[in-house]
C-alpha atoms as a PDB file:
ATOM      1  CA  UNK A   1      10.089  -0.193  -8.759  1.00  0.00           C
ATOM      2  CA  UNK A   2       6.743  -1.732  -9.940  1.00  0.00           C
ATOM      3  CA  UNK A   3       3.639   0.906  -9.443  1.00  0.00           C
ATOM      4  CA  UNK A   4       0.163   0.327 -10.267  1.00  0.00           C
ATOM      5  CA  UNK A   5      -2.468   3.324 -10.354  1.00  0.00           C
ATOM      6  CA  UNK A   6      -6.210   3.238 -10.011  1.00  0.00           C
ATOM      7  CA  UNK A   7      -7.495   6.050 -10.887  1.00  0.00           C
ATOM      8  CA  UNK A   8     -10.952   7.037 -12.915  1.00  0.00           C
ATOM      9  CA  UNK A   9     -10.045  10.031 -14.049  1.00  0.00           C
ATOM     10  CA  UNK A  10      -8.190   8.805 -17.121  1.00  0.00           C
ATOM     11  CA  UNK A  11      -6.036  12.414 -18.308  1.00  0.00           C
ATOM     12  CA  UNK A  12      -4.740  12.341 -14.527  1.00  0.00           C
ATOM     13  CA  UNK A  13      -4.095   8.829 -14.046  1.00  0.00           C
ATOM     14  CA  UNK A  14      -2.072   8.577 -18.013  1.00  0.00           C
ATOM     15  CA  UNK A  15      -0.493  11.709 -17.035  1.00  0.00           C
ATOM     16  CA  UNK A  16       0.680  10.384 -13.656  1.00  0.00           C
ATOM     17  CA  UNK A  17       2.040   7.482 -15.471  1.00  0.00           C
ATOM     18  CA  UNK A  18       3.983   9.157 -17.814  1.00  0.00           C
ATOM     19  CA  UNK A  19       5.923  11.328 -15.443  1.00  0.00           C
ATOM     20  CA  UNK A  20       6.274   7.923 -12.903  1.00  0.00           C
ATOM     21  CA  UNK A  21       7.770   6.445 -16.011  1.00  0.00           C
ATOM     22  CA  UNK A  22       9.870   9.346 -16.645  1.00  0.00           C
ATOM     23  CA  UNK A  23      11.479   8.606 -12.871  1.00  0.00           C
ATOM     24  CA  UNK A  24      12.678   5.155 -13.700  1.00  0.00           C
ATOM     25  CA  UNK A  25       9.475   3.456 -12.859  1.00  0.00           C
ATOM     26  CA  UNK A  26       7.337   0.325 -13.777  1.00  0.00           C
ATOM     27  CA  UNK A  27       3.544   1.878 -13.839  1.00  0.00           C
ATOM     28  CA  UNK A  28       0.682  -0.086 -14.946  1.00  0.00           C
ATOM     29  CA  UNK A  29      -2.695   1.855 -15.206  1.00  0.00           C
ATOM     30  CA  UNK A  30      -6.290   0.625 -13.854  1.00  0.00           C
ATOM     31  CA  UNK A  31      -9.327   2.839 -14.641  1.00  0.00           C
ATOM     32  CA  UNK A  32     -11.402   1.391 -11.994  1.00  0.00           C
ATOM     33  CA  UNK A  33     -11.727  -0.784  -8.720  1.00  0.00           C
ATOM     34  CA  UNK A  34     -12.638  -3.921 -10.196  1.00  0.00           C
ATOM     35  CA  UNK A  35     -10.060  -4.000 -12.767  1.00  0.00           C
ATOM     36  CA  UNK A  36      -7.128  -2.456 -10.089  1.00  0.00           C
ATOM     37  CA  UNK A  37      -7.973  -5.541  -7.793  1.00  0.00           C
ATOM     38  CA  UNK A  38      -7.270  -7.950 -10.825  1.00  0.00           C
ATOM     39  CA  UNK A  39      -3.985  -6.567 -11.363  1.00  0.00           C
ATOM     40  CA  UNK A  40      -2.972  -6.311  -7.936  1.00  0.00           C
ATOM     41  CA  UNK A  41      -3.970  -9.821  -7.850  1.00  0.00           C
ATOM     42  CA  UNK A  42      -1.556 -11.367 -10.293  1.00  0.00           C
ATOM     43  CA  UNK A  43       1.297  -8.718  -9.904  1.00  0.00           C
ATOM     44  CA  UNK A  44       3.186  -7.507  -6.647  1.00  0.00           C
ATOM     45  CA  UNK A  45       3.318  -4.537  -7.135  1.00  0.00           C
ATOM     46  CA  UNK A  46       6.262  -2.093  -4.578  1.00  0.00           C
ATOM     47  CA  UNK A  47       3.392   0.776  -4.239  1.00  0.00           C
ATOM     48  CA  UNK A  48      -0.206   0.932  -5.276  1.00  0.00           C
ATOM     49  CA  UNK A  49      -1.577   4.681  -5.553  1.00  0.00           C
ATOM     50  CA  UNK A  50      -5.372   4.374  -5.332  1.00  0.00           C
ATOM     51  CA  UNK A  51      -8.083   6.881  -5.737  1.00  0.00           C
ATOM     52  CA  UNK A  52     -10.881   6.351  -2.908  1.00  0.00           C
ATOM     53  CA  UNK A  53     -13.633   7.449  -5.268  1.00  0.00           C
ATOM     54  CA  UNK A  54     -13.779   4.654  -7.800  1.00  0.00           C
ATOM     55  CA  UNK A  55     -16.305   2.976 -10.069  1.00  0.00           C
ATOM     56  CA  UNK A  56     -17.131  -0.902  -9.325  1.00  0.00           C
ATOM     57  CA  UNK A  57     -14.795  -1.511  -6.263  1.00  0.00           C
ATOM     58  CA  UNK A  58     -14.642   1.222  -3.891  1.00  0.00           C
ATOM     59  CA  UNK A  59     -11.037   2.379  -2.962  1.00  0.00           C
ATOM     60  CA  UNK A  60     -11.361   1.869   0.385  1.00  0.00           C
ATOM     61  CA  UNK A  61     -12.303  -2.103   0.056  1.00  0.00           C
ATOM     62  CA  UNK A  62      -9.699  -1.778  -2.243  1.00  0.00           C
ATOM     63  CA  UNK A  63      -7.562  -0.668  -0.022  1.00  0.00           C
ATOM     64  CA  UNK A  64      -8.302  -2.885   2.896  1.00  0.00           C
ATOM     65  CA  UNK A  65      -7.999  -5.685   0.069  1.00  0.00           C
ATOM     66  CA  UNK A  66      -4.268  -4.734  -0.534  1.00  0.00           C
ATOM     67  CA  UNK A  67      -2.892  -3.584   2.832  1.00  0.00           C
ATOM     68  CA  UNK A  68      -1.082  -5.616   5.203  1.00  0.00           C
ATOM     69  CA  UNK A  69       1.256  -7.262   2.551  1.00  0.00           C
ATOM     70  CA  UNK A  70       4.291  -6.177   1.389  1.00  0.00           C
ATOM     71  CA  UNK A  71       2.821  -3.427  -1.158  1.00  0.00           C
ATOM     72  CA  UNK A  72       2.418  -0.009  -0.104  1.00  0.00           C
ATOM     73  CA  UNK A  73      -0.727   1.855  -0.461  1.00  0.00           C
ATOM     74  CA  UNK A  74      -0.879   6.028  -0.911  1.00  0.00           C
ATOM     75  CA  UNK A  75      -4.649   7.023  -1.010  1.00  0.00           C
ATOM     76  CA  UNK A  76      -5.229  10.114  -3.332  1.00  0.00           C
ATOM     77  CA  UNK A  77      -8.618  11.628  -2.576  1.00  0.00           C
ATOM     78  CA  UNK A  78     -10.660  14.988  -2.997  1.00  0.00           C
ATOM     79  CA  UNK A  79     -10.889  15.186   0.232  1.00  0.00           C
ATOM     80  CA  UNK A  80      -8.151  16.335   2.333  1.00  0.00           C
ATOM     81  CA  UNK A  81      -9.576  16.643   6.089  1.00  0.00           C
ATOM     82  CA  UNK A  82      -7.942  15.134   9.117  1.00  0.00           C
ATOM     83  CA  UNK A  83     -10.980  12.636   9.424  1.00  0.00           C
ATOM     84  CA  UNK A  84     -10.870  11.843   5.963  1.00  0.00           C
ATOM     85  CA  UNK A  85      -6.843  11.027   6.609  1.00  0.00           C
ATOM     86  CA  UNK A  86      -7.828   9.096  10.035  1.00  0.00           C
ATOM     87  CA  UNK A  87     -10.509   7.128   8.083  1.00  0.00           C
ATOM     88  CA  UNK A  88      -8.368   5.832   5.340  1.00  0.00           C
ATOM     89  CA  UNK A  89      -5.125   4.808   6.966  1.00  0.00           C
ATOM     90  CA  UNK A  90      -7.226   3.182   9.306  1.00  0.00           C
ATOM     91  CA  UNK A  91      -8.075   1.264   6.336  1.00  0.00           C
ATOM     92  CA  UNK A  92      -4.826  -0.113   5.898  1.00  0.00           C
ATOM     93  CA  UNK A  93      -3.544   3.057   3.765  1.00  0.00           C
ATOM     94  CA  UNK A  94       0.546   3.521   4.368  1.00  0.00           C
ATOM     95  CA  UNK A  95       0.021   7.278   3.414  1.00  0.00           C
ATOM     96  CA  UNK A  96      -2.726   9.822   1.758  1.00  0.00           C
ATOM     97  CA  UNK A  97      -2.618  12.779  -0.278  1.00  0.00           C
ATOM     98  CA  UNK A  98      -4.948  14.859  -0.781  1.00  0.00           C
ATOM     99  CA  UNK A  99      -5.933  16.305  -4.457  1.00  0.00           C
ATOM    100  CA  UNK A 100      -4.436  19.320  -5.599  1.00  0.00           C
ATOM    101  CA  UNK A 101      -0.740  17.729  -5.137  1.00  0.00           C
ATOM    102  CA  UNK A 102       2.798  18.441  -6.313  1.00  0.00           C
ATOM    103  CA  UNK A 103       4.109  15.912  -8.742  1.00  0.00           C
ATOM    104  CA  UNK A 104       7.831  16.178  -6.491  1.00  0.00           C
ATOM    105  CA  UNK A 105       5.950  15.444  -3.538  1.00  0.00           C
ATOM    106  CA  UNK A 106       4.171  12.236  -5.164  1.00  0.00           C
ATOM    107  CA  UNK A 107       7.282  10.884  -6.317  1.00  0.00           C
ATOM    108  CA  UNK A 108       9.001  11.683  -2.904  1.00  0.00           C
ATOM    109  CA  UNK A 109       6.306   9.785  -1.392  1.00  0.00           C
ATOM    110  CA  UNK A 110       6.516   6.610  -3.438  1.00  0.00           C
ATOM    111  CA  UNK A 111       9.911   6.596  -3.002  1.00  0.00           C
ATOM    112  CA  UNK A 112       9.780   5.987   0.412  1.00  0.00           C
ATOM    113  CA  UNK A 113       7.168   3.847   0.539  1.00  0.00           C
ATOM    114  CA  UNK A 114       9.226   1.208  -1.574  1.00  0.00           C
ATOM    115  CA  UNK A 115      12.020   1.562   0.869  1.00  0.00           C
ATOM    116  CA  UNK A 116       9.659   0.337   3.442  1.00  0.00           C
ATOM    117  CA  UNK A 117       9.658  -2.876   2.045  1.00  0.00           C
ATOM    118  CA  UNK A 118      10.603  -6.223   4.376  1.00  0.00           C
ATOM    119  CA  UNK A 119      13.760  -6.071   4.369  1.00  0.00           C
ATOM    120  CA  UNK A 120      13.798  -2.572   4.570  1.00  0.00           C
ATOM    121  CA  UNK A 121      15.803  -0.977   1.330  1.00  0.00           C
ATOM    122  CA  UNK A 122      18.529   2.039   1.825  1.00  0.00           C
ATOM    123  CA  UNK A 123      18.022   5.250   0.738  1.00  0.00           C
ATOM    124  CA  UNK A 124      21.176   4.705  -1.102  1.00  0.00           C
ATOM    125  CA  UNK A 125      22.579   1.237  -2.509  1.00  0.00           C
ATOM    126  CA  UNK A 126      26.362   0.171  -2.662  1.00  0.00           C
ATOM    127  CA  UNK A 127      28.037  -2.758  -3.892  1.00  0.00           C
ATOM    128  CA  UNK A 128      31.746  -2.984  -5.146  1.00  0.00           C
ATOM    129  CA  UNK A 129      32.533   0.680  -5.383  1.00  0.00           C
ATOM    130  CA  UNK A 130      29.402   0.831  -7.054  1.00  0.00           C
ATOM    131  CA  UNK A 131      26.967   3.949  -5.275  1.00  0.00           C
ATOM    132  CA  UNK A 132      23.505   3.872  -6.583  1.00  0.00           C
ATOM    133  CA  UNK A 133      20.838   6.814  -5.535  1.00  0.00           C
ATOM    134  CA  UNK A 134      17.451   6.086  -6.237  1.00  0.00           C
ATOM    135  CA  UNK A 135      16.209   9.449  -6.049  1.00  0.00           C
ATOM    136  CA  UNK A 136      19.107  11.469  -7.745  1.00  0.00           C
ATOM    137  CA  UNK A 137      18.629   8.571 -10.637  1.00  0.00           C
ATOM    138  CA  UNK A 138      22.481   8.823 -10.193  1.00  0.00           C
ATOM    139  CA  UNK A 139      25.209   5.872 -10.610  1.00  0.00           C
ATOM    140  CA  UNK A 140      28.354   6.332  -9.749  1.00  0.00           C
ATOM    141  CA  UNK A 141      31.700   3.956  -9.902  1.00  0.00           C
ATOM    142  CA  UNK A 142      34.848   4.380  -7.659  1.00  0.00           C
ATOM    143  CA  UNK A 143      34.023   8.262  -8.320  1.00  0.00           C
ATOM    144  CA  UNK A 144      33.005   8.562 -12.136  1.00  0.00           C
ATOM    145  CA  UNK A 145      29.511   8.435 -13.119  1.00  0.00           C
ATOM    146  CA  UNK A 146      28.295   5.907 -15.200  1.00  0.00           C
ATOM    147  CA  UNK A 147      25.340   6.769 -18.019  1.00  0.00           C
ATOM    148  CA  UNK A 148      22.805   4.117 -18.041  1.00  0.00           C
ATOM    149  CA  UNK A 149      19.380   3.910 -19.585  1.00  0.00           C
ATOM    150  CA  UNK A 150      16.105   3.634 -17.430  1.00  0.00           C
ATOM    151  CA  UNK A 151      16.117   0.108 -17.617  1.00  0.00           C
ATOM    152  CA  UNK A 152      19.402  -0.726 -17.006  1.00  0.00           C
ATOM    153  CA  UNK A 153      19.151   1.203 -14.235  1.00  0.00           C
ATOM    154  CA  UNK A 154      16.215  -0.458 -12.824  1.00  0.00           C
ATOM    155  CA  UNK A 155      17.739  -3.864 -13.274  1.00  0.00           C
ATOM    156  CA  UNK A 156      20.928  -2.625 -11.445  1.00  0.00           C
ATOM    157  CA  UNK A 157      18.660  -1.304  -8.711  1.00  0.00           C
ATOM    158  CA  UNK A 158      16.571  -4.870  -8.385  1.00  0.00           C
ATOM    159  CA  UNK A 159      20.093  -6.486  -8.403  1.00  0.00           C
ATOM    160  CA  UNK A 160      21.385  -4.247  -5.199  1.00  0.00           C
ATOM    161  CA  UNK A 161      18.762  -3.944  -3.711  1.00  0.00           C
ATOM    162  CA  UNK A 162      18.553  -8.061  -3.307  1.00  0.00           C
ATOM    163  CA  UNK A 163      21.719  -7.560  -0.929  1.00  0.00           C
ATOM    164  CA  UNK A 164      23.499 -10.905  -2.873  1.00  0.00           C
ATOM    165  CA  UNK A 165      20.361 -12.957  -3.488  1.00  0.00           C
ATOM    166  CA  UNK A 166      20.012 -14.170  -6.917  1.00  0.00           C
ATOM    167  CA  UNK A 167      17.105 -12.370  -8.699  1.00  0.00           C
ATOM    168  CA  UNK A 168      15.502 -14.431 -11.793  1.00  0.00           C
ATOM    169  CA  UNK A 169      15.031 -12.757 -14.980  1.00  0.00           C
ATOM    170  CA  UNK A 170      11.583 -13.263 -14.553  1.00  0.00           C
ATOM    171  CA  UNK A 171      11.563 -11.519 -11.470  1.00  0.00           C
ATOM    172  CA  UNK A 172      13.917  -8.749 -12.960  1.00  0.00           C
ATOM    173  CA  UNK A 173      11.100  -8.487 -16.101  1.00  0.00           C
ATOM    174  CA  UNK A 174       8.291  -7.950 -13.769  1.00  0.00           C
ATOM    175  CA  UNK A 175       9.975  -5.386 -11.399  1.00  0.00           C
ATOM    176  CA  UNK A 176      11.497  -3.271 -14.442  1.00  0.00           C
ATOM    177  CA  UNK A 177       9.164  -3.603 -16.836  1.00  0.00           C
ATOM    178  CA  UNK A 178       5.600  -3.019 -17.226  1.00  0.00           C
ATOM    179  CA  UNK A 179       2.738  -5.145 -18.403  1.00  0.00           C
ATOM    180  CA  UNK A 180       2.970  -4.840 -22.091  1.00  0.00           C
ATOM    181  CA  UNK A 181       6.370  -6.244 -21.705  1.00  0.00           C
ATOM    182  CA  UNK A 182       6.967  -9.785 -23.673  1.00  0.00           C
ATOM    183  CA  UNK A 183       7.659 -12.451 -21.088  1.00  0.00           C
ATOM    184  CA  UNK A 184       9.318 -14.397 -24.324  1.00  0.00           C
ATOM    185  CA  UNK A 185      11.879 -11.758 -25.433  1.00  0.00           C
ATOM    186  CA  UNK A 186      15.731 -11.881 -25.119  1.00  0.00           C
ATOM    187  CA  UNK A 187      15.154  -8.133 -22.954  1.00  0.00           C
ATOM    188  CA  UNK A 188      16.327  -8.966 -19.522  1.00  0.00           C
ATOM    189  CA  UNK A 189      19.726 -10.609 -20.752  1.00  0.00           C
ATOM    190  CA  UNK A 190      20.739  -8.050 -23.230  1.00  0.00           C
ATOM    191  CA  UNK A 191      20.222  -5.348 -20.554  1.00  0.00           C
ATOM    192  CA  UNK A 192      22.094  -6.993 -18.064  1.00  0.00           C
ATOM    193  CA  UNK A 193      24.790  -7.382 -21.605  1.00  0.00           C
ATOM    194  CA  UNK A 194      24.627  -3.479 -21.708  1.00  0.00           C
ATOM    195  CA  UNK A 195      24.585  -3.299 -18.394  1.00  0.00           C
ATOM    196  CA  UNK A 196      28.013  -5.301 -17.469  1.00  0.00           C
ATOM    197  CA  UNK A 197      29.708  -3.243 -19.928  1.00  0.00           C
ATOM    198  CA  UNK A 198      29.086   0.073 -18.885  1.00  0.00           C
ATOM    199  CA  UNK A 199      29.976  -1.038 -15.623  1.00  0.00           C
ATOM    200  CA  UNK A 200      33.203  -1.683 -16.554  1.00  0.00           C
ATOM    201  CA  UNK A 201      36.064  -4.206 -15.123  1.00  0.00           C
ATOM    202  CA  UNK A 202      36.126  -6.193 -12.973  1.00  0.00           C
ATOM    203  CA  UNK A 203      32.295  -7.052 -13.167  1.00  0.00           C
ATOM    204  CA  UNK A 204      30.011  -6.814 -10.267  1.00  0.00           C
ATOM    205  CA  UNK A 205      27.200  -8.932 -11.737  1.00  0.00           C
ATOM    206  CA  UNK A 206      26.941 -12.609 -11.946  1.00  0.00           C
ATOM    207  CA  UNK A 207      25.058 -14.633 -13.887  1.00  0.00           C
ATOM    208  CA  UNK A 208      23.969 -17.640 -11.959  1.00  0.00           C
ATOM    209  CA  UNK A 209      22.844 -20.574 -14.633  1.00  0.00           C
ATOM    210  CA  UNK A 210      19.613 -21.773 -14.769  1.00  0.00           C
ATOM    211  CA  UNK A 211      18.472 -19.138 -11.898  1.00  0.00           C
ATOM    212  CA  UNK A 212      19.155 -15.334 -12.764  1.00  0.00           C
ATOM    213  CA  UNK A 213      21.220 -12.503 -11.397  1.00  0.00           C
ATOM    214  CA  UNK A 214      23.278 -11.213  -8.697  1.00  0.00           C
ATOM    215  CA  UNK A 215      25.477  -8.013  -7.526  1.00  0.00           C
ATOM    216  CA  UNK A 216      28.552  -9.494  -5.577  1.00  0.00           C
ATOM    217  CA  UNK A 217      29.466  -7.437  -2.462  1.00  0.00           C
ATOM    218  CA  UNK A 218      32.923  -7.854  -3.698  1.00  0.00           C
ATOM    219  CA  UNK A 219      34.952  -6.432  -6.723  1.00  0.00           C
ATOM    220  CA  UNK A 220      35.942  -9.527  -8.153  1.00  0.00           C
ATOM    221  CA  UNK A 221      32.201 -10.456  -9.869  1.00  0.00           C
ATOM    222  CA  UNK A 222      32.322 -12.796 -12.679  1.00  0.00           C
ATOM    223  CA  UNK A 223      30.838 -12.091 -16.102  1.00  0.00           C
END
Protein backbone atom coordinates (compact mmCIF):
# COMPACT_ATOMS: atom_id res chain seq x y z
CA UNK A 1 0.00 0.00 0.00
CA UNK A 2 1.39 3.40 -1.20
CA UNK A 3 0.74 6.34 1.59
CA UNK A 4 1.69 9.82 1.32
CA UNK A 5 1.58 12.25 4.48
CA UNK A 6 1.34 15.99 4.62
CA UNK A 7 2.00 17.07 7.58
CA UNK A 8 4.01 20.39 8.97
CA UNK A 9 4.87 19.26 11.98
CA UNK A 10 7.99 17.40 10.89
CA UNK A 11 8.81 14.98 14.43
CA UNK A 12 5.02 13.80 13.95
CA UNK A 13 4.83 13.40 10.38
CA UNK A 14 8.75 11.28 10.32
CA UNK A 15 7.47 9.53 13.24
CA UNK A 16 4.19 8.55 11.56
CA UNK A 17 6.22 7.33 8.74
CA UNK A 18 8.36 5.21 10.47
CA UNK A 19 5.77 3.20 12.30
CA UNK A 20 3.52 3.15 8.68
CA UNK A 21 6.71 1.67 7.36
CA UNK A 22 7.04 -0.64 10.16
CA UNK A 23 3.31 -2.08 9.00
CA UNK A 24 4.40 -3.08 5.55
CA UNK A 25 3.79 0.25 4.01
CA UNK A 26 5.02 2.56 1.12
CA UNK A 27 5.04 6.24 2.93
CA UNK A 28 6.37 9.20 1.26
CA UNK A 29 6.55 12.43 3.44
CA UNK A 30 5.39 16.13 2.35
CA UNK A 31 6.05 19.00 4.83
CA UNK A 32 3.59 21.24 3.31
CA UNK A 33 0.52 21.80 0.89
CA UNK A 34 2.28 22.87 -2.04
CA UNK A 35 4.79 20.23 -2.08
CA UNK A 36 1.92 17.28 -0.97
CA UNK A 37 -0.08 18.40 -4.17
CA UNK A 38 3.13 17.76 -6.36
CA UNK A 39 3.47 14.38 -5.16
CA UNK A 40 0.01 13.45 -5.26
CA UNK A 41 0.25 14.68 -8.69
CA UNK A 42 2.76 12.30 -10.19
CA UNK A 43 2.07 9.30 -7.78
CA UNK A 44 -1.32 7.43 -6.98
CA UNK A 45 -1.09 7.09 -3.99
CA UNK A 46 -3.91 4.06 -1.98
CA UNK A 47 -4.43 6.75 1.04
CA UNK A 48 -3.32 10.30 1.53
CA UNK A 49 -3.34 11.41 5.37
CA UNK A 50 -3.44 15.22 5.30
CA UNK A 51 -3.19 17.75 8.01
CA UNK A 52 -5.90 20.66 7.44
CA UNK A 53 -3.57 23.26 8.92
CA UNK A 54 -0.81 23.52 6.36
CA UNK A 55 1.65 26.08 5.05
CA UNK A 56 1.26 27.18 1.19
CA UNK A 57 -1.79 24.98 0.17
CA UNK A 58 -4.39 24.72 2.68
CA UNK A 59 -5.50 21.07 3.51
CA UNK A 60 -8.78 21.52 2.74
CA UNK A 61 -8.09 22.72 -1.11
CA UNK A 62 -5.89 20.03 -0.78
CA UNK A 63 -8.25 17.89 0.00
CA UNK A 64 -10.95 18.86 -2.40
CA UNK A 65 -7.90 18.66 -4.97
CA UNK A 66 -7.47 14.86 -4.23
CA UNK A 67 -10.95 13.51 -3.46
CA UNK A 68 -13.18 11.90 -5.80
CA UNK A 69 -10.45 9.60 -7.37
CA UNK A 70 -9.46 6.47 -6.40
CA UNK A 71 -7.12 7.68 -3.36
CA UNK A 72 -8.46 7.89 -0.02
CA UNK A 73 -8.19 10.89 2.08
CA UNK A 74 -8.09 10.76 6.27
CA UNK A 75 -7.99 14.45 7.53
CA UNK A 76 -5.93 14.76 10.83
CA UNK A 77 -6.73 18.06 12.51
CA UNK A 78 -6.55 19.86 16.02
CA UNK A 79 -9.78 20.17 15.96
CA UNK A 80 -12.04 17.43 16.74
CA UNK A 81 -15.77 18.94 16.83
CA UNK A 82 -18.69 17.50 14.97
CA UNK A 83 -18.72 20.70 12.66
CA UNK A 84 -15.20 20.54 12.16
CA UNK A 85 -15.87 16.60 11.02
CA UNK A 86 -19.09 17.81 8.88
CA UNK A 87 -16.92 20.55 7.27
CA UNK A 88 -14.13 18.42 6.06
CA UNK A 89 -15.73 15.30 4.69
CA UNK A 90 -17.88 17.57 3.02
CA UNK A 91 -14.73 18.46 1.42
CA UNK A 92 -14.26 15.30 -0.13
CA UNK A 93 -12.43 13.75 3.11
CA UNK A 94 -13.17 9.66 3.24
CA UNK A 95 -12.53 9.90 7.09
CA UNK A 96 -11.03 12.43 9.95
CA UNK A 97 -9.26 12.07 13.05
CA UNK A 98 -8.88 14.24 15.32
CA UNK A 99 -5.32 15.02 17.13
CA UNK A 100 -4.48 13.30 20.12
CA UNK A 101 -4.89 9.73 18.25
CA UNK A 102 -3.86 6.12 18.82
CA UNK A 103 -1.25 4.91 16.42
CA UNK A 104 -3.61 1.24 16.24
CA UNK A 105 -6.44 3.25 15.39
CA UNK A 106 -4.51 5.19 12.46
CA UNK A 107 -3.31 2.14 11.00
CA UNK A 108 -6.82 0.47 11.39
CA UNK A 109 -8.10 3.33 9.56
CA UNK A 110 -5.80 3.27 6.56
CA UNK A 111 -6.31 -0.10 6.28
CA UNK A 112 -9.66 0.17 5.40
CA UNK A 113 -9.54 2.92 3.44
CA UNK A 114 -7.26 0.98 0.85
CA UNK A 115 -9.79 -1.76 0.81
CA UNK A 116 -12.19 0.75 -0.47
CA UNK A 117 -10.52 0.92 -3.54
CA UNK A 118 -12.58 0.27 -7.13
CA UNK A 119 -12.66 -2.89 -7.19
CA UNK A 120 -13.16 -3.16 -3.73
CA UNK A 121 -10.12 -5.35 -2.01
CA UNK A 122 -10.93 -8.26 0.76
CA UNK A 123 -10.11 -7.99 4.08
CA UNK A 124 -8.31 -11.16 3.47
CA UNK A 125 -6.64 -12.37 0.05
CA UNK A 126 -6.49 -16.08 -1.25
CA UNK A 127 -5.05 -17.59 -4.18
CA UNK A 128 -3.87 -21.31 -4.55
CA UNK A 129 -3.96 -22.35 -0.94
CA UNK A 130 -2.24 -19.28 -0.44
CA UNK A 131 -4.22 -17.01 2.68
CA UNK A 132 -2.83 -13.59 2.95
CA UNK A 133 -4.06 -11.09 5.97
CA UNK A 134 -3.22 -7.68 5.53
CA UNK A 135 -3.67 -6.66 8.94
CA UNK A 136 -2.22 -9.73 10.90
CA UNK A 137 0.92 -9.15 8.29
CA UNK A 138 0.37 -12.99 8.24
CA UNK A 139 0.97 -15.53 5.16
CA UNK A 140 0.00 -18.68 5.33
CA UNK A 141 0.28 -21.86 2.75
CA UNK A 142 -2.07 -24.96 2.77
CA UNK A 143 -1.72 -24.42 6.74
CA UNK A 144 2.08 -23.53 7.43
CA UNK A 145 3.15 -20.07 7.62
CA UNK A 146 5.47 -18.75 5.37
CA UNK A 147 8.27 -15.94 6.66
CA UNK A 148 8.58 -13.24 4.20
CA UNK A 149 10.22 -9.85 4.35
CA UNK A 150 8.17 -6.50 4.12
CA UNK A 151 8.66 -6.29 0.63
CA UNK A 152 8.04 -9.49 -0.47
CA UNK A 153 5.12 -9.29 1.23
CA UNK A 154 3.93 -6.21 -0.34
CA UNK A 155 4.63 -7.52 -3.79
CA UNK A 156 2.63 -10.73 -2.93
CA UNK A 157 -0.15 -8.47 -1.69
CA UNK A 158 -0.12 -6.15 -5.12
CA UNK A 159 -0.05 -9.55 -6.97
CA UNK A 160 -3.46 -10.90 -5.10
CA UNK A 161 -4.91 -8.26 -4.74
CA UNK A 162 -4.96 -7.77 -8.85
CA UNK A 163 -7.44 -10.89 -8.77
CA UNK A 164 -5.26 -12.50 -12.05
CA UNK A 165 -4.40 -9.25 -13.83
CA UNK A 166 -0.87 -8.93 -14.72
CA UNK A 167 0.82 -6.20 -12.59
CA UNK A 168 4.11 -4.55 -14.27
CA UNK A 169 7.15 -4.28 -12.31
CA UNK A 170 6.85 -0.80 -12.61
CA UNK A 171 3.63 -0.81 -11.13
CA UNK A 172 4.83 -3.38 -8.41
CA UNK A 173 8.00 -0.68 -7.70
CA UNK A 174 5.70 2.16 -7.17
CA UNK A 175 3.08 0.38 -4.93
CA UNK A 176 5.89 -1.37 -2.68
CA UNK A 177 8.36 0.91 -2.65
CA UNK A 178 8.78 4.42 -1.80
CA UNK A 179 10.20 7.38 -3.62
CA UNK A 180 13.84 7.02 -3.02
CA UNK A 181 13.50 3.73 -4.68
CA UNK A 182 15.75 3.31 -8.07
CA UNK A 183 13.39 2.87 -10.99
CA UNK A 184 16.74 1.25 -12.76
CA UNK A 185 17.56 -1.51 -10.22
CA UNK A 186 17.16 -5.33 -10.63
CA UNK A 187 14.70 -4.94 -7.05
CA UNK A 188 11.33 -5.96 -8.24
CA UNK A 189 12.61 -9.28 -10.01
CA UNK A 190 14.84 -10.53 -7.32
CA UNK A 191 11.95 -10.11 -4.83
CA UNK A 192 9.57 -11.80 -6.80
CA UNK A 193 13.07 -14.56 -7.07
CA UNK A 194 12.84 -14.66 -3.17
CA UNK A 195 9.52 -14.53 -3.27
CA UNK A 196 8.69 -17.80 -5.57
CA UNK A 197 10.93 -19.69 -3.43
CA UNK A 198 9.62 -19.26 -0.18
CA UNK A 199 6.44 -19.98 -1.62
CA UNK A 200 7.35 -23.18 -2.40
CA UNK A 201 6.07 -25.83 -5.22
CA UNK A 202 4.10 -25.70 -7.38
CA UNK A 203 4.46 -21.83 -7.96
CA UNK A 204 1.60 -19.48 -7.81
CA UNK A 205 3.31 -16.58 -9.60
CA UNK A 206 3.84 -16.09 -13.22
CA UNK A 207 5.99 -14.13 -14.94
CA UNK A 208 4.35 -12.79 -18.02
CA UNK A 209 7.30 -11.55 -20.64
CA UNK A 210 7.61 -8.26 -21.60
CA UNK A 211 4.55 -7.21 -19.14
CA UNK A 212 5.07 -8.16 -15.33
CA UNK A 213 3.42 -10.37 -12.77
CA UNK A 214 0.57 -12.43 -11.86
CA UNK A 215 -0.92 -14.80 -8.92
CA UNK A 216 -2.81 -17.71 -10.77
CA UNK A 217 -6.11 -18.67 -9.05
CA UNK A 218 -4.92 -22.12 -9.59
CA UNK A 219 -2.08 -24.33 -8.06
CA UNK A 220 -0.41 -25.16 -11.09
CA UNK A 221 1.47 -21.41 -11.61
CA UNK A 222 4.46 -21.46 -13.71
CA UNK A 223 7.85 -20.13 -12.62
Amino acid sequence: MRILIVEDEQALADALARGLRREGMAVDVAYDGDTGSEKASVTRYDVVVLDRDLPGRSGDDLCAEIAGGVTRVIMLTASGTLRDKVAGLALGADDYLAKPFDFPELVARIRALGRRAVPATPPILEAAGVVLDPAKRTVVREGAAVDLTRKEFGVLEVLMAAGGAVVSSEELLERVWDENADPFTTTVRVTVMTLRKKLGEPGIIDTVVGSGYRVRSDAHAGV
